[in-house]
N, C-alpha and C. Protein backbone atom coordinates (compact mmCIF):
# COMPACT_ATOMS: atom_id res chain seq x y z
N UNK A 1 39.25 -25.21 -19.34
CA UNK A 1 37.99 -24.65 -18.89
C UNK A 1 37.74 -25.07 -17.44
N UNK A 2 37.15 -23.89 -16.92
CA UNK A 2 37.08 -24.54 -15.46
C UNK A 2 35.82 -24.89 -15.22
N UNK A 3 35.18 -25.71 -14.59
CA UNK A 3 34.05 -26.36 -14.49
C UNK A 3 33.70 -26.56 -13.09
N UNK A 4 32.16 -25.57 -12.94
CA UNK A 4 32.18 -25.51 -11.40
C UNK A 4 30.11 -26.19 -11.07
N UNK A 5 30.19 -26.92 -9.99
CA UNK A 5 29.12 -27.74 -10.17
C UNK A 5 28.38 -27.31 -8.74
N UNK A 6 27.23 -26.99 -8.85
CA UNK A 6 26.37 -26.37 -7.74
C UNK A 6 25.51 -27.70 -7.04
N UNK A 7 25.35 -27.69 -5.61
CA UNK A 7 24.82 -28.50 -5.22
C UNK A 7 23.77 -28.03 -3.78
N UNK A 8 22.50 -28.59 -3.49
CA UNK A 8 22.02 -28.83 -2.23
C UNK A 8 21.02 -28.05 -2.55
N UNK A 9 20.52 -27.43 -3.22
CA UNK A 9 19.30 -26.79 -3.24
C UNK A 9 18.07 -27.54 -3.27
N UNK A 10 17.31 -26.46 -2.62
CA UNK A 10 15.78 -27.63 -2.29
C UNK A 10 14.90 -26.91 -2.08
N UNK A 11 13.70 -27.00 -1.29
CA UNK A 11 12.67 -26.47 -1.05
C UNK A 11 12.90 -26.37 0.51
N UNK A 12 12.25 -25.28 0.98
CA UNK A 12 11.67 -25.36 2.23
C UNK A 12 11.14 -24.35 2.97
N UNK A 13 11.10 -24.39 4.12
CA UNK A 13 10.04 -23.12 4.49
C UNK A 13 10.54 -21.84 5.21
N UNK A 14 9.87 -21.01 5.42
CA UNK A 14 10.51 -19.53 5.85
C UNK A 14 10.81 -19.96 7.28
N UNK A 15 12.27 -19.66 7.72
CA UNK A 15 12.82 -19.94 8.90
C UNK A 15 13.80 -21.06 8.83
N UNK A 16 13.82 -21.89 7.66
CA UNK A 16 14.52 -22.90 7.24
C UNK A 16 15.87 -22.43 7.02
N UNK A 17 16.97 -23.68 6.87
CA UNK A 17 18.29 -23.97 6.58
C UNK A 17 18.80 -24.63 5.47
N UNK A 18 19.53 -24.58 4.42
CA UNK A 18 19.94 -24.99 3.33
C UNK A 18 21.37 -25.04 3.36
N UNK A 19 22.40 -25.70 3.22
CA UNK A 19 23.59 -25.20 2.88
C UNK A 19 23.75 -25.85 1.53
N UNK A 20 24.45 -24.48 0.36
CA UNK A 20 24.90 -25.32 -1.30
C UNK A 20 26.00 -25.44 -0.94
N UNK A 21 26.45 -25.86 -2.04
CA UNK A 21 27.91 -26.62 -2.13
C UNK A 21 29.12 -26.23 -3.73
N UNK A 22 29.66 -25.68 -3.99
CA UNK A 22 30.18 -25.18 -5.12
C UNK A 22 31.65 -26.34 -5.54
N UNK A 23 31.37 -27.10 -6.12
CA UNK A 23 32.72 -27.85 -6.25
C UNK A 23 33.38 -27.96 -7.60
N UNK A 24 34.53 -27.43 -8.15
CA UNK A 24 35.21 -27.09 -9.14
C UNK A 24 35.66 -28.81 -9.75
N UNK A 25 35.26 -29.52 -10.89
CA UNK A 25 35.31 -30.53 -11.47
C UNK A 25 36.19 -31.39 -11.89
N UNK A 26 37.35 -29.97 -11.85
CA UNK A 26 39.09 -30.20 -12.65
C UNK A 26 39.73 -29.22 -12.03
N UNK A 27 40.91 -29.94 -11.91
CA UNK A 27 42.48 -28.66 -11.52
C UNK A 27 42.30 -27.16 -12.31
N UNK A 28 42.63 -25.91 -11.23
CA UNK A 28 42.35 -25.03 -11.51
C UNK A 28 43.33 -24.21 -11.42
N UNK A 29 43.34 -22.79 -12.53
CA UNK A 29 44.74 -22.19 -12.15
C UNK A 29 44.25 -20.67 -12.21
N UNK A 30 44.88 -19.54 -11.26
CA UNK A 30 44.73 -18.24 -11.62
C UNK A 30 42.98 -17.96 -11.00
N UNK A 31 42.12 -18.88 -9.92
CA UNK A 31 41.42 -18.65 -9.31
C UNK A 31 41.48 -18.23 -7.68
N UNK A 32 41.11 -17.23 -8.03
CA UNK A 32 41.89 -16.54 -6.46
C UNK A 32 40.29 -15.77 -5.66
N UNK A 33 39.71 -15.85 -6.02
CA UNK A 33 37.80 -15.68 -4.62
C UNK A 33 36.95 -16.72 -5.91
N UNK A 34 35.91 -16.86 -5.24
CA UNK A 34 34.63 -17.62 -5.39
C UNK A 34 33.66 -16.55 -4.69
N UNK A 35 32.64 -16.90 -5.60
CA UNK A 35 31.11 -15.89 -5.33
C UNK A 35 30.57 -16.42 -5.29
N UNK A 36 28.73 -16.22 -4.98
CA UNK A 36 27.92 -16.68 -5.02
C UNK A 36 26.38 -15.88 -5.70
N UNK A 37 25.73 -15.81 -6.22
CA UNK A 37 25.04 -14.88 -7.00
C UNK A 37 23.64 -15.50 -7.21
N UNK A 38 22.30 -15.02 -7.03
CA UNK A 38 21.45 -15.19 -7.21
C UNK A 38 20.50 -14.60 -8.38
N UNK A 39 19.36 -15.62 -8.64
CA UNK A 39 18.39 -14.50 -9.58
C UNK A 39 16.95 -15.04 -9.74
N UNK A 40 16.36 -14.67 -9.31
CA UNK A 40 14.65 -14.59 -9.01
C UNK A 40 14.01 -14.60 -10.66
N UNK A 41 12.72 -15.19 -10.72
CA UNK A 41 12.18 -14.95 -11.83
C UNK A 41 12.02 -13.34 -12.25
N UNK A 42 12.46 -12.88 -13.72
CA UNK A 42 11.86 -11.67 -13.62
C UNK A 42 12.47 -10.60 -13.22
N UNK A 43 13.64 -10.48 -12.47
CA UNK A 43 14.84 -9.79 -11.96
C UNK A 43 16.17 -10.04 -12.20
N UNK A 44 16.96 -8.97 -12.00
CA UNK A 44 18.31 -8.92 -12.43
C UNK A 44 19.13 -10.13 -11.20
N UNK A 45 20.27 -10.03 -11.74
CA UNK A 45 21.29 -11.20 -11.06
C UNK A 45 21.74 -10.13 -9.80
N UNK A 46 21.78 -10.61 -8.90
CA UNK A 46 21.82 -10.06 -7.69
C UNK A 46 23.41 -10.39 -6.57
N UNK A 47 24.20 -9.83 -6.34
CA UNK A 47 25.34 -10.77 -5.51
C UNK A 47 24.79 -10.88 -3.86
N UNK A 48 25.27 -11.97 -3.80
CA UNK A 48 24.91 -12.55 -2.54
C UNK A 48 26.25 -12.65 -1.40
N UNK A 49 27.43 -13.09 -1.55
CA UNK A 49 28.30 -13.34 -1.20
C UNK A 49 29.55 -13.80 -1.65
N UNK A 50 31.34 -13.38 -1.13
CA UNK A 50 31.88 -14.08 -1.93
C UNK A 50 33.09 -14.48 -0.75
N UNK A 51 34.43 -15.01 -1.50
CA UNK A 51 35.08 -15.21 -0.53
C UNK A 51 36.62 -15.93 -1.01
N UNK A 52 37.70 -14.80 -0.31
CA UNK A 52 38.97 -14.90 -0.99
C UNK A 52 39.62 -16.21 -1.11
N UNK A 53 40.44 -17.02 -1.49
CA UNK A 53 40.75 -18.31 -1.40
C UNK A 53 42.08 -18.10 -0.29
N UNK A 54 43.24 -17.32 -0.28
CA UNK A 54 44.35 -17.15 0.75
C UNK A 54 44.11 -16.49 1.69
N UNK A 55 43.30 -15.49 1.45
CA UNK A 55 43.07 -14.85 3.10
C UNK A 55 41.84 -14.81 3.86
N UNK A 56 40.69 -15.76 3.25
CA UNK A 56 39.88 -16.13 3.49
C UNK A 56 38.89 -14.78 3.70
N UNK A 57 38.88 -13.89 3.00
CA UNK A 57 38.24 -12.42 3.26
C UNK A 57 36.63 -12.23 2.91
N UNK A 58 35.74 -12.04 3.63
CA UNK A 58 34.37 -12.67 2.89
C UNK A 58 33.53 -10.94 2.51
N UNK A 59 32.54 -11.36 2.07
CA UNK A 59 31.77 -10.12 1.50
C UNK A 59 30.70 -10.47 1.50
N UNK A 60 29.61 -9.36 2.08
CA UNK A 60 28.43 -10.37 1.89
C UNK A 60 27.05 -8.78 1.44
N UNK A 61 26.28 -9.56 0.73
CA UNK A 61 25.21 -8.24 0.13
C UNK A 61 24.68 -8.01 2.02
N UNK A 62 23.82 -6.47 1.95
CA UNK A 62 23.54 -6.65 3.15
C UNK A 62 21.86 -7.72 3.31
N UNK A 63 21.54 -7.28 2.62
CA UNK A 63 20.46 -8.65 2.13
C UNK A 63 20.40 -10.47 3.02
N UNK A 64 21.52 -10.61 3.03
CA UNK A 64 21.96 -11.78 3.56
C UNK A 64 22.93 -11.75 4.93
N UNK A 65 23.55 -10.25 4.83
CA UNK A 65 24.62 -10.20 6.67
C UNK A 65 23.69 -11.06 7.43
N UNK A 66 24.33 -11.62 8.28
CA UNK A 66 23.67 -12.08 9.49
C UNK A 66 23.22 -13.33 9.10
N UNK A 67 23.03 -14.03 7.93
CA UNK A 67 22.29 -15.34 8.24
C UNK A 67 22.60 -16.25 7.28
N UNK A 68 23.59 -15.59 6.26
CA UNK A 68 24.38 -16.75 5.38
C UNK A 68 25.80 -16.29 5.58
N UNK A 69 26.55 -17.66 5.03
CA UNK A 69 27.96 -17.76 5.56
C UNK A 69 28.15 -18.24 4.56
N UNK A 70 29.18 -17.87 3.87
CA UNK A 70 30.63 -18.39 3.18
C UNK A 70 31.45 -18.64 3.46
N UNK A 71 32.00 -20.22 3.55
CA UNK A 71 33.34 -20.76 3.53
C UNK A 71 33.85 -21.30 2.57
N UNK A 72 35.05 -22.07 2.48
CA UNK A 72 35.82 -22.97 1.75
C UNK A 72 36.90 -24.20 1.98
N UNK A 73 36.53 -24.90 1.43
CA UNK A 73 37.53 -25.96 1.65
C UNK A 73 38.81 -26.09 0.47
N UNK A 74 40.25 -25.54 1.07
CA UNK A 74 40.86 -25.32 -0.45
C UNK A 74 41.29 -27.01 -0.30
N UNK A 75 41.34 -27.95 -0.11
CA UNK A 75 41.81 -29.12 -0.61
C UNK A 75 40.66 -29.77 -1.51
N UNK A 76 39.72 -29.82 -1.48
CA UNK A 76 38.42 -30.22 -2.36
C UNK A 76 37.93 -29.25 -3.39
N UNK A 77 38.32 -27.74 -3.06
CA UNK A 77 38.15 -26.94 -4.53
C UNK A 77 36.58 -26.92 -4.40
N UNK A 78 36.42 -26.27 -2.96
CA UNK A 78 34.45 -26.76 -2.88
C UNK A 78 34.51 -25.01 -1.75
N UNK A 79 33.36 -24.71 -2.80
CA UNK A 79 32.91 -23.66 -1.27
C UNK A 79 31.42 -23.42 -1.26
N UNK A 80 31.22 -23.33 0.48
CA UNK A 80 30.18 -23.50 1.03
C UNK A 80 29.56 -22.45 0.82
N UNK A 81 27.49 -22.23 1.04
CA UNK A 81 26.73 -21.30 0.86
C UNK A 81 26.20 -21.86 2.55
N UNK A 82 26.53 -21.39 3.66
CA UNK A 82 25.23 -22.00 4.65
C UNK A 82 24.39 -20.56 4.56
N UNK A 83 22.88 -21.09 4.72
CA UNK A 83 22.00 -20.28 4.73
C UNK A 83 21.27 -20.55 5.42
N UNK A 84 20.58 -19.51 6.69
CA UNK A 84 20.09 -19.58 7.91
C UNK A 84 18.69 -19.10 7.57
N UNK A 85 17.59 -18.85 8.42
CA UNK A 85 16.46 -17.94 8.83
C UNK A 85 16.04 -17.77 7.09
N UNK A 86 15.98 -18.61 6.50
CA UNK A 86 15.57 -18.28 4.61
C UNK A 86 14.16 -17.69 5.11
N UNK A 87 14.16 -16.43 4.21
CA UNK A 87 12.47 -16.02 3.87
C UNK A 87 12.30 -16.12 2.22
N UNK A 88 10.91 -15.79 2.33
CA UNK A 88 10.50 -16.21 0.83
C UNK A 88 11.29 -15.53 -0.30
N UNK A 89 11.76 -14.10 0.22
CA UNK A 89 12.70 -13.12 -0.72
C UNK A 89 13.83 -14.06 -1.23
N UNK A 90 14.26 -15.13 -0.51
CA UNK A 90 15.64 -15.41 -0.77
C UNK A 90 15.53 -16.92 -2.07
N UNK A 91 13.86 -16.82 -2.01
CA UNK A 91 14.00 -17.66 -3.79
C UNK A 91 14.71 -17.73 -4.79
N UNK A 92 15.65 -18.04 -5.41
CA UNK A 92 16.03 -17.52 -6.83
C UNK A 92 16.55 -19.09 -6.85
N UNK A 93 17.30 -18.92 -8.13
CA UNK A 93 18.54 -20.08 -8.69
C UNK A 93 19.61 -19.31 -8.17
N UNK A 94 20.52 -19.95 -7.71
CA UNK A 94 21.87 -19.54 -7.13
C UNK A 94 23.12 -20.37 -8.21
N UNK A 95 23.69 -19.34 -8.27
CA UNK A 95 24.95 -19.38 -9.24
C UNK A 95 26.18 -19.40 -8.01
N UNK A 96 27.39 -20.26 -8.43
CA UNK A 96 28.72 -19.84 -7.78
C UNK A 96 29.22 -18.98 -9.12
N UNK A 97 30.05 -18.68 -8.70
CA UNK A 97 31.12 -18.13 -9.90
C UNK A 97 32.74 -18.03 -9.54
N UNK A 98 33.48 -17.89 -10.15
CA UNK A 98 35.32 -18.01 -9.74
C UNK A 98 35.59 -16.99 -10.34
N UNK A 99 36.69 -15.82 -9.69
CA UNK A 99 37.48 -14.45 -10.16
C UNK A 99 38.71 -14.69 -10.16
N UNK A 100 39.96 -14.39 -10.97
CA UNK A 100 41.10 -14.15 -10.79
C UNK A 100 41.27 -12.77 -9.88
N UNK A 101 40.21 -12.45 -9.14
CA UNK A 101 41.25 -10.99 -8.63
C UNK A 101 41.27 -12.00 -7.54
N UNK A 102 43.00 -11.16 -7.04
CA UNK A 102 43.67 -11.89 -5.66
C UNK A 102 42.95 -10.91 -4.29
N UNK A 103 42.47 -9.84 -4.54
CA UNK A 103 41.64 -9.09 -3.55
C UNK A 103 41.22 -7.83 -4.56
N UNK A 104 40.47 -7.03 -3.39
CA UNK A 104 39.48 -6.10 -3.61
C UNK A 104 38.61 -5.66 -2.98
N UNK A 105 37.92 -4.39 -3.19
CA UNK A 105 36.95 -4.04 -2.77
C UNK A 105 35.44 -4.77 -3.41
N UNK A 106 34.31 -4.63 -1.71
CA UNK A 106 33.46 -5.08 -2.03
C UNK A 106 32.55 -4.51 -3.38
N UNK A 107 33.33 -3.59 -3.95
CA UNK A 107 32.32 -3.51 -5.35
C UNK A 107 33.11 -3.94 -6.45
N UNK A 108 34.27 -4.63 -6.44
CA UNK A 108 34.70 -5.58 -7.31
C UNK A 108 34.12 -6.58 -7.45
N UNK A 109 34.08 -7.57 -5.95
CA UNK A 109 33.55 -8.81 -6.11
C UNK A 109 31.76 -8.65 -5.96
N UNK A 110 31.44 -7.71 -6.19
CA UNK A 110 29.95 -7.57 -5.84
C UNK A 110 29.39 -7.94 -7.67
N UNK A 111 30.78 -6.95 -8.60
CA UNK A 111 30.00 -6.91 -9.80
C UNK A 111 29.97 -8.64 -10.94
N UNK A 112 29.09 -8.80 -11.59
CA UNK A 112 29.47 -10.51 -12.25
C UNK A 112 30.00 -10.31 -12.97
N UNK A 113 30.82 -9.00 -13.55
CA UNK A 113 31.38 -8.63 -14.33
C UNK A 113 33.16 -9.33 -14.09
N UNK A 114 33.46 -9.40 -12.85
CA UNK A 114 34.88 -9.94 -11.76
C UNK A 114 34.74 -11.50 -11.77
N UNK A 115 34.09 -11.86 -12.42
CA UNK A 115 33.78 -13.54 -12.54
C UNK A 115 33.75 -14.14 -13.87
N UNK A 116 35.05 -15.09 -14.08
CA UNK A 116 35.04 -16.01 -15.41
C UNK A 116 34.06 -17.04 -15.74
N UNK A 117 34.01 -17.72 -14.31
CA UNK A 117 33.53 -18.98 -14.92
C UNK A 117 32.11 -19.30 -13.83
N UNK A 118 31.15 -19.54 -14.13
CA UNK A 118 29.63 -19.81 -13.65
C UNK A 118 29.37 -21.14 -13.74
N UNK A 119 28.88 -21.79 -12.74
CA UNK A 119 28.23 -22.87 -12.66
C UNK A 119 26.80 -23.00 -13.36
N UNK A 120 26.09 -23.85 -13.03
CA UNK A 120 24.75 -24.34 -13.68
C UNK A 120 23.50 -23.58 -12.78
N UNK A 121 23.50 -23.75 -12.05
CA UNK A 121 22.73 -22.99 -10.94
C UNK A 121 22.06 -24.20 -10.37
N UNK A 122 21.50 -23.65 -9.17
CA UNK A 122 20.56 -24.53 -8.38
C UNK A 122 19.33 -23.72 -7.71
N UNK A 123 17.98 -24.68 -7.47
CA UNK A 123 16.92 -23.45 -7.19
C UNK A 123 17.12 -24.01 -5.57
N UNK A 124 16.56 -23.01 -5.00
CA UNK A 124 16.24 -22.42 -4.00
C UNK A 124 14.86 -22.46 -4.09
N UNK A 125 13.88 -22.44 -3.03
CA UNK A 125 12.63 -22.15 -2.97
C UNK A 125 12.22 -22.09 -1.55
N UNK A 126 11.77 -21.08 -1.37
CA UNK A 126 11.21 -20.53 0.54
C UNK A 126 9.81 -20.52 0.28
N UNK A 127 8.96 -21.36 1.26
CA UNK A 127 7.64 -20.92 1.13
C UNK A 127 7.27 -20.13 2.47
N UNK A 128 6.37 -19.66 2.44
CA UNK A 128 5.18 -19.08 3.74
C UNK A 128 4.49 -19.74 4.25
């Protein structure tokens, strides 16, 4: 089982900076992108961003272009959420998740349907 552990979420205010942290617990096999996925009280699960592990290929909702970034560190099995300019919209619990697809189009990795294994989540919170 792969076991993936969410970190850095917090509070803070509109215009604020957060970066999470996604770090996989145990040796992993047949994981080839990492996502990132959100969900607000009351609303559906939403994709936010994801990002290939060999060719480093990123995807991002347009929701977030411009002010969050996805990276990765493949020796630590950790990938980054930085998140810039947060407004209150960008509240939710944030999920990582891990896909065996080795690539794709952005409506592969967009759907949570392309994702095995989910972390715990972490909240987020933007105030005004």
């Amino acid at each position: 089982q792969v076991q993936l552990v969410e970190s850095g979420g917090g509070s803070v205010q509109a215009g604020g900076s957060l970066r999470l942290s996604c770090a996989a617990s145990q040796r992993t096999f047949s994981v080839y992108a990492m996502g990132w996925f959100r969900q607000a009280p009351g609303k559906e699960r939403e994709f936010v961003t994801a990002i290939t592990w060999i060719g480093g290929r990123t995807y991002y909702a347009d929701s977030v272009k411009g002010r969050f970034t996805i990276s990765r560190d493949n020796a630590k099995n950790t990938v980054y959420l930085q998140m810039n300019s947060l407004k209150p919209e960008d509240t939710a619990v944030y999920y990582c998740a891990s896909s065996g697809y080795y690539s794709g189009s952005y409506y592969l990795f967009a759907s949570s349907d392309s994702y095995r294994y989910w972390g715990q989540g972490t909240q987020v919170t933007v105030s005004s």
